[in-house]
N, C-alpha and C. Protein backbone atom coordinates (compact mmCIF):
# COMPACT_ATOMS: atom_id res chain seq x y z
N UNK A 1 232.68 83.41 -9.97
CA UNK A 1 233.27 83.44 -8.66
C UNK A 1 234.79 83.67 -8.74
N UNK A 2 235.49 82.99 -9.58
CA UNK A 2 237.30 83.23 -9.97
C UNK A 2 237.11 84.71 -10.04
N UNK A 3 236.30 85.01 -11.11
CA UNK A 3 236.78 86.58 -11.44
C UNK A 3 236.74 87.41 -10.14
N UNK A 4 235.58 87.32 -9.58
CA UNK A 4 235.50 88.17 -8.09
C UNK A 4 236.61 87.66 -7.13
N UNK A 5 237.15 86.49 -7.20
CA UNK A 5 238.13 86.30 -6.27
C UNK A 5 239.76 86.98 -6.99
N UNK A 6 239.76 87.17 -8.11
CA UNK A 6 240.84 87.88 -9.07
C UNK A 6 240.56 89.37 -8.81
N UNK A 7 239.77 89.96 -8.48
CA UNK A 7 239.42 90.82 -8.65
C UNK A 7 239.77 92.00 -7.20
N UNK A 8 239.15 90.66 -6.53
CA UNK A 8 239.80 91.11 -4.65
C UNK A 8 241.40 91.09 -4.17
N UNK A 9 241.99 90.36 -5.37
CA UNK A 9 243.23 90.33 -5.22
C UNK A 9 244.17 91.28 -5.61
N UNK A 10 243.50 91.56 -6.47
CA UNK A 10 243.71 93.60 -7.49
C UNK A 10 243.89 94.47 -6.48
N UNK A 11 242.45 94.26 -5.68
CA UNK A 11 242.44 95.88 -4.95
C UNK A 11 243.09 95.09 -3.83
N UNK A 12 243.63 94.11 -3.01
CA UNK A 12 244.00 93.94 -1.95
C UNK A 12 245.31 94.20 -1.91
N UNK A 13 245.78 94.01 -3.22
CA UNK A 13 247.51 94.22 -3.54
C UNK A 13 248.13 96.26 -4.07
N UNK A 14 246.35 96.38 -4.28
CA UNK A 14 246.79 97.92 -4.55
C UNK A 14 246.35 98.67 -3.28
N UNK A 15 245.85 98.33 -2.32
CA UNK A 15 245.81 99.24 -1.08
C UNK A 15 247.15 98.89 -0.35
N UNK A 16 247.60 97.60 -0.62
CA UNK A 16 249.12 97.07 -0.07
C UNK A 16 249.98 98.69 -0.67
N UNK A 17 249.74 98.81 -1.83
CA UNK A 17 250.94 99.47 -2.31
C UNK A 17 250.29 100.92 -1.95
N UNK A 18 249.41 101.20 -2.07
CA UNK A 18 248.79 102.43 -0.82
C UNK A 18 249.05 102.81 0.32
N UNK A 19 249.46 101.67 0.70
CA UNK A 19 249.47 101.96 2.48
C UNK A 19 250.99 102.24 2.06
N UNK A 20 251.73 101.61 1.96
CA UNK A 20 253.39 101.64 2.00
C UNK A 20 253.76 102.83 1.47
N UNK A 21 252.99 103.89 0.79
CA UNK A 21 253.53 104.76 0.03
C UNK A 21 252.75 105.52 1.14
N UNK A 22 252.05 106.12 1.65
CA UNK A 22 251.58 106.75 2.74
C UNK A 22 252.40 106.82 3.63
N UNK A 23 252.88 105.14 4.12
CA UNK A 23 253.62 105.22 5.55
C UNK A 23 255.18 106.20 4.87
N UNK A 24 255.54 105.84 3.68
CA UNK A 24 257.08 106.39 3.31
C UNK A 24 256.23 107.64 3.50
N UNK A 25 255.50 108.48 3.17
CA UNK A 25 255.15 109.54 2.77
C UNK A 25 255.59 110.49 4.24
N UNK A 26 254.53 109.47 5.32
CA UNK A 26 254.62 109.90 6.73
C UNK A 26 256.39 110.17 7.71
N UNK A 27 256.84 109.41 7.25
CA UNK A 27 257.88 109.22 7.54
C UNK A 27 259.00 110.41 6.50
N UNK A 28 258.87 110.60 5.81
CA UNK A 28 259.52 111.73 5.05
C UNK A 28 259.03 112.94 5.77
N UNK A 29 258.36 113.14 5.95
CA UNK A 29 257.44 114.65 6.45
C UNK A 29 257.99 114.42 8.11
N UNK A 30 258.00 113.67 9.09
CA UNK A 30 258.56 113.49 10.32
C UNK A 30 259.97 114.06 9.98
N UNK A 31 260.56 113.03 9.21
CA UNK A 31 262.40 113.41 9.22
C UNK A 31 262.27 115.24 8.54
N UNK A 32 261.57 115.09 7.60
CA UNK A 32 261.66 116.89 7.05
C UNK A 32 261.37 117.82 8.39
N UNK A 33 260.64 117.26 9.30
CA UNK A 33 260.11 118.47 10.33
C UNK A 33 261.41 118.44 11.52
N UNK A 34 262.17 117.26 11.45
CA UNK A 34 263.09 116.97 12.53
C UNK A 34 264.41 117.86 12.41
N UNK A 35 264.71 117.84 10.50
CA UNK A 35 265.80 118.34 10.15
C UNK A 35 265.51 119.97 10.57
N UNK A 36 264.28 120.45 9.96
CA UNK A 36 263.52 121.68 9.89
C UNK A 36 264.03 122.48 11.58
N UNK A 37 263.38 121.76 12.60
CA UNK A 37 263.39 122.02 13.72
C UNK A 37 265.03 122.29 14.51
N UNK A 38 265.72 121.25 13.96
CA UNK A 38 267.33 120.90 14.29
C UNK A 38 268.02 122.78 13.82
N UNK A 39 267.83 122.61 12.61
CA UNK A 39 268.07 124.11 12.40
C UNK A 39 268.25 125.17 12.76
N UNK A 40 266.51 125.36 13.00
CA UNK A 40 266.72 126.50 13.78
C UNK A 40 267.03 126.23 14.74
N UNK A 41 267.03 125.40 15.80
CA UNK A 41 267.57 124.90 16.90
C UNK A 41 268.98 125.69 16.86
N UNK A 42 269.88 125.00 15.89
CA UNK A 42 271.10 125.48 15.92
C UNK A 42 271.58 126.64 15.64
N UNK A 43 271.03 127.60 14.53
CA UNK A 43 270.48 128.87 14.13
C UNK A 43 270.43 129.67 15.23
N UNK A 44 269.88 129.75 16.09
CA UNK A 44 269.00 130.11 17.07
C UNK A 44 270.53 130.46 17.78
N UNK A 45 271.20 129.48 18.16
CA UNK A 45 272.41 129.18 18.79
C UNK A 45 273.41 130.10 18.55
N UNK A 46 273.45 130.11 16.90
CA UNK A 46 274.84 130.93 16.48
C UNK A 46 274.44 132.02 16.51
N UNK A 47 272.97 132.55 16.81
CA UNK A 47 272.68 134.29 17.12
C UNK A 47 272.75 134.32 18.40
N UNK A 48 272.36 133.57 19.55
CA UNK A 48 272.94 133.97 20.88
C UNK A 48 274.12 134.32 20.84
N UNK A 49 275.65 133.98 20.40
CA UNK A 49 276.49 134.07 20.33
C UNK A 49 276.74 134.97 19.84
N UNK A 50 276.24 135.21 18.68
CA UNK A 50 276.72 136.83 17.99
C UNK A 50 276.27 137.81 18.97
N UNK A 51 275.21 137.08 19.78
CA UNK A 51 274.06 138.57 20.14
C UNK A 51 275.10 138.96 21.65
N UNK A 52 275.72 137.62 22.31
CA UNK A 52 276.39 137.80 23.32
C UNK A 52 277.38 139.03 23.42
N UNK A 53 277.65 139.79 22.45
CA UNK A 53 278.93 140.91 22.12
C UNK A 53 279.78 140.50 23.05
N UNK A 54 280.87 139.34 22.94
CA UNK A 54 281.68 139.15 23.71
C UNK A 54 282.88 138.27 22.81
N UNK A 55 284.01 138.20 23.15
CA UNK A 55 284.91 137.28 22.15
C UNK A 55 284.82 136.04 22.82
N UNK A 56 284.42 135.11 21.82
CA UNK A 56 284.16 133.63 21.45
C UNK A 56 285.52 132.96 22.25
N UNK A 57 285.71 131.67 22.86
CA UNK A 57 286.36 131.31 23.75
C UNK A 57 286.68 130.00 22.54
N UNK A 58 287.84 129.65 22.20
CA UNK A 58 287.41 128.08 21.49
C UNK A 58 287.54 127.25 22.16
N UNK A 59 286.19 126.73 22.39
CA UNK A 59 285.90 125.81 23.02
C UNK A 59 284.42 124.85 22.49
N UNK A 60 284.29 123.88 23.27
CA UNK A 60 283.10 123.09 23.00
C UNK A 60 281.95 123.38 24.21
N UNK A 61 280.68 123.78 23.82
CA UNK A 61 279.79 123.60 24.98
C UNK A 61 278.71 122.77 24.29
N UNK A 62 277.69 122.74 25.27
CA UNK A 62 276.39 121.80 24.64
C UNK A 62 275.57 122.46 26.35
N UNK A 63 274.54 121.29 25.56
CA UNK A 63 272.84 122.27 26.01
C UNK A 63 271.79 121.33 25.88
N UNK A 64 270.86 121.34 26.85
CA UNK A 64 269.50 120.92 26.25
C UNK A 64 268.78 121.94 26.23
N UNK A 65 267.44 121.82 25.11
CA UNK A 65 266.36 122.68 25.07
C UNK A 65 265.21 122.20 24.43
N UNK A 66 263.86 122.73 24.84
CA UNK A 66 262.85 122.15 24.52
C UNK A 66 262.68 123.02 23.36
N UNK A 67 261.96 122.65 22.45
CA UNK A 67 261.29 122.59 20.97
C UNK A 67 260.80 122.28 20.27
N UNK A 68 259.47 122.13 19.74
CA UNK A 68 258.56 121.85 19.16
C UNK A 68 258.27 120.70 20.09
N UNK A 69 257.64 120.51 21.76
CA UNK A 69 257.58 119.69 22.16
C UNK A 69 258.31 118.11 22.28
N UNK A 70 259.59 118.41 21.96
CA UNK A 70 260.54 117.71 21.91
C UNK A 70 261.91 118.27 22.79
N UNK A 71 262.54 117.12 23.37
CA UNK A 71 263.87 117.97 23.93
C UNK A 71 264.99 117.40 23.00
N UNK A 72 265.64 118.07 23.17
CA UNK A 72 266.82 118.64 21.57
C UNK A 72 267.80 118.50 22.29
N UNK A 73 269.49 118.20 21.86
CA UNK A 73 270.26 118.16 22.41
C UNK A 73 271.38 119.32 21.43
N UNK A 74 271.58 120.21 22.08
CA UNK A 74 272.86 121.10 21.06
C UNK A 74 274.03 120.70 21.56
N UNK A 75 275.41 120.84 21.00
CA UNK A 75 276.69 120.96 21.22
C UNK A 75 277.57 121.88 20.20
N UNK A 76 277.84 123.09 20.60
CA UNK A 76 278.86 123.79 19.78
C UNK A 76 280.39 124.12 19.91
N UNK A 77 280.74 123.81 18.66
CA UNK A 77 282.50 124.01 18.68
C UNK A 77 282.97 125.35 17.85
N UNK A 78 283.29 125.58 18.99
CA UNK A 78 284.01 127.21 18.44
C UNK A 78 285.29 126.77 17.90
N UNK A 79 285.75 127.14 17.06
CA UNK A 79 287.79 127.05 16.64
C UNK A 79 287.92 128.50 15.65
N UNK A 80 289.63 128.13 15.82
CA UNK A 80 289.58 129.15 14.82
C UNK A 80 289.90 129.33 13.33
N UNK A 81 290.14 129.88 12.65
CA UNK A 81 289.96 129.99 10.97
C UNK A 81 291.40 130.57 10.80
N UNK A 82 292.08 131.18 11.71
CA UNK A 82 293.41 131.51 10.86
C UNK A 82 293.18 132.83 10.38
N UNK A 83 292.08 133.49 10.74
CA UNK A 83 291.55 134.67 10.63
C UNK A 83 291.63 135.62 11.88
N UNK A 84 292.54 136.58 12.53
CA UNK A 84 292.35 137.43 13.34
C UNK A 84 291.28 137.98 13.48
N UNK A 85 290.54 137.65 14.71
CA UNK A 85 289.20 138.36 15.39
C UNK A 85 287.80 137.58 14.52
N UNK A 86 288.53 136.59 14.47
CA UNK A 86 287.60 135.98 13.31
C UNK A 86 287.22 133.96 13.72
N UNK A 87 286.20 133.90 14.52
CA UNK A 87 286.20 132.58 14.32
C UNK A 87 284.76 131.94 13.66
N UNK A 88 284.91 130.53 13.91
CA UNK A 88 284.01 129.56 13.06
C UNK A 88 283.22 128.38 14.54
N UNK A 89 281.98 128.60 14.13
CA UNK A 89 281.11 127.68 14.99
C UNK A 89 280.37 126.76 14.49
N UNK A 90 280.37 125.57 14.98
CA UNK A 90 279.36 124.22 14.08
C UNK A 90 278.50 123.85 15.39
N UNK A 91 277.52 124.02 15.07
CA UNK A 91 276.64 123.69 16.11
C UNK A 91 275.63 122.46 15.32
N UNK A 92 275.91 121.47 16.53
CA UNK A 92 275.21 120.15 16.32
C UNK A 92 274.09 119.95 17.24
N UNK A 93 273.34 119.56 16.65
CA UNK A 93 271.80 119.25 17.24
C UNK A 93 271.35 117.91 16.86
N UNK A 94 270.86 116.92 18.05
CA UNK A 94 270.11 115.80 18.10
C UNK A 94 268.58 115.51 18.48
N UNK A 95 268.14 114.56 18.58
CA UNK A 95 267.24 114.33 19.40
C UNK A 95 268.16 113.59 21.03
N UNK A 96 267.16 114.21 21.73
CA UNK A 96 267.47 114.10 23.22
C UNK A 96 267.09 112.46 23.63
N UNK A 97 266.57 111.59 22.75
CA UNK A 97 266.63 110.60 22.70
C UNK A 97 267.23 109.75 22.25
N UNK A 98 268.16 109.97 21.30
CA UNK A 98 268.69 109.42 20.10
C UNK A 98 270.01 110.04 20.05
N UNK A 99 271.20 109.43 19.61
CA UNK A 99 272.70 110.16 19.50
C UNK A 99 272.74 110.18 17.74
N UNK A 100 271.75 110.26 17.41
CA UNK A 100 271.88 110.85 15.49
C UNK A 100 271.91 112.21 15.71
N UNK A 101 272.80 112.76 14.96
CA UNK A 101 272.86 114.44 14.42
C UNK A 101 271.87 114.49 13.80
N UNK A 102 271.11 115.08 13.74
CA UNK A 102 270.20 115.41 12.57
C UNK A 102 270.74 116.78 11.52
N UNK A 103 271.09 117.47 12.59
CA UNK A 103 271.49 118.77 11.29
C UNK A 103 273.17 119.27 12.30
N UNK A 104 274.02 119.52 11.57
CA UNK A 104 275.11 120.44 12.00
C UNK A 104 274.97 122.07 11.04
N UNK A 105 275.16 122.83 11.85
CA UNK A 105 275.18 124.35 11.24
C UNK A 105 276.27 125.07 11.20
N UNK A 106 276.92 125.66 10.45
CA UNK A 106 278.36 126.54 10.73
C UNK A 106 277.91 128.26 10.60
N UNK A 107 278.54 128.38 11.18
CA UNK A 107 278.32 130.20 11.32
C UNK A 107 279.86 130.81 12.04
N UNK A 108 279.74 131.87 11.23
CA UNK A 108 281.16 133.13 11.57
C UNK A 108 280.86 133.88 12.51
N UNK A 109 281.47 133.64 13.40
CA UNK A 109 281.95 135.38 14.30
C UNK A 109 282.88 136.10 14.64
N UNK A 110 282.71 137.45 14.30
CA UNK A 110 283.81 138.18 15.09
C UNK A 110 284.10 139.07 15.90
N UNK A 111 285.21 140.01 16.38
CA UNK A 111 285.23 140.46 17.62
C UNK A 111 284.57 141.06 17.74
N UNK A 112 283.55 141.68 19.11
CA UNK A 112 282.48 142.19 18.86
C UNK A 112 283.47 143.94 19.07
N UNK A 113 282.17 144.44 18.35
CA UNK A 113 282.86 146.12 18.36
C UNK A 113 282.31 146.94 19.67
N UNK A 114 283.19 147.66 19.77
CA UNK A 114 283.17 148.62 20.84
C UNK A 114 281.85 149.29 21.46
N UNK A 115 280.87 149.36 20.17
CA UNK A 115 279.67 149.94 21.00
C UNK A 115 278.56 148.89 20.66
N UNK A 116 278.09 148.24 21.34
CA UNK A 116 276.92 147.37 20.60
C UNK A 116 275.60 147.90 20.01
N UNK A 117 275.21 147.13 18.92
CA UNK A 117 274.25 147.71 18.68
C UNK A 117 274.58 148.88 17.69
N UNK A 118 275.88 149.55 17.11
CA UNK A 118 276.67 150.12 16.09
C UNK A 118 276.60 150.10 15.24
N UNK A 119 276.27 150.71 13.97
CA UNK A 119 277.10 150.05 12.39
C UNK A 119 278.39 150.29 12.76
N UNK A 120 279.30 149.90 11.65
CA UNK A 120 281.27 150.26 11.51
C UNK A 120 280.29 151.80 10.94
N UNK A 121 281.90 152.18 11.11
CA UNK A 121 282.12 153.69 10.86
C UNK A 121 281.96 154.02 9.31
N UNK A 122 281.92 153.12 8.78
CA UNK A 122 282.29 153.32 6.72
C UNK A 122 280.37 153.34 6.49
N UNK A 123 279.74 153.22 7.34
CA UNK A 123 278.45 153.26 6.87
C UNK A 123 277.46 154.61 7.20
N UNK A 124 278.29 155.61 8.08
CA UNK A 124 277.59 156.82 8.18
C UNK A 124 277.56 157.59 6.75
């Protein structure tokens, strides 16, 4: 009877350590899909902007948007680099529930050229 009661205590302490490594498991794969999502979220962001063909204002805006059945919170800061026709954007993304960043993104833009939709001239 000891041994079977030694024995239940084995597997009761190794599904303990089963479960806990599952739940970390679960919980890694949530935050990986959150960061994942934040991304392109913000991604997404710094190509509207390029795609806008217009010169970048430095300034701060923000946004909500839905994604992956979640609402997302963006905020982007345009400044500049000290670079003529040349600036820098960090776009921050949260959960719309939560004031954690999950991911910030930086991306370059510059002045847009004269005909959209163009290569430069050095590529004919």
């Amino acid at each position: 009877m000891l041994e079977v009661m030694v024995a239940l205590a084995i597997v009761a302490l190794s599904l303990t350590a089963v479960a806990a490594s599952m739940n970390q498991m679960i919980g890694s794969a949530t935050a990986m899909q959150e960061r994942t999502y934040a991304s392109w979220i913000a991604q997404n962001k710094i190509a509207e902007l390029r795609l806008a063909n217009v010169t970048p204002e430095v300034s701060t805006t923000s946004g909500e948007v839905e994604f992956g059945n979640t609402r997302w919170i963006w905020r982007a800061v345009v400044s500049e680099t000290g670079v003529d026709s040349f600036w820098r954007i960090d776009v921050t993304v949260s959960n719309a529930d939560d004031d954690y960043e999950i991911r910030t993104v930086t991306g370059f833009i510059g002045e847009p050229q004269s005909a959209p939709g163009r290569a430069f001239g050095i590529w004919r």
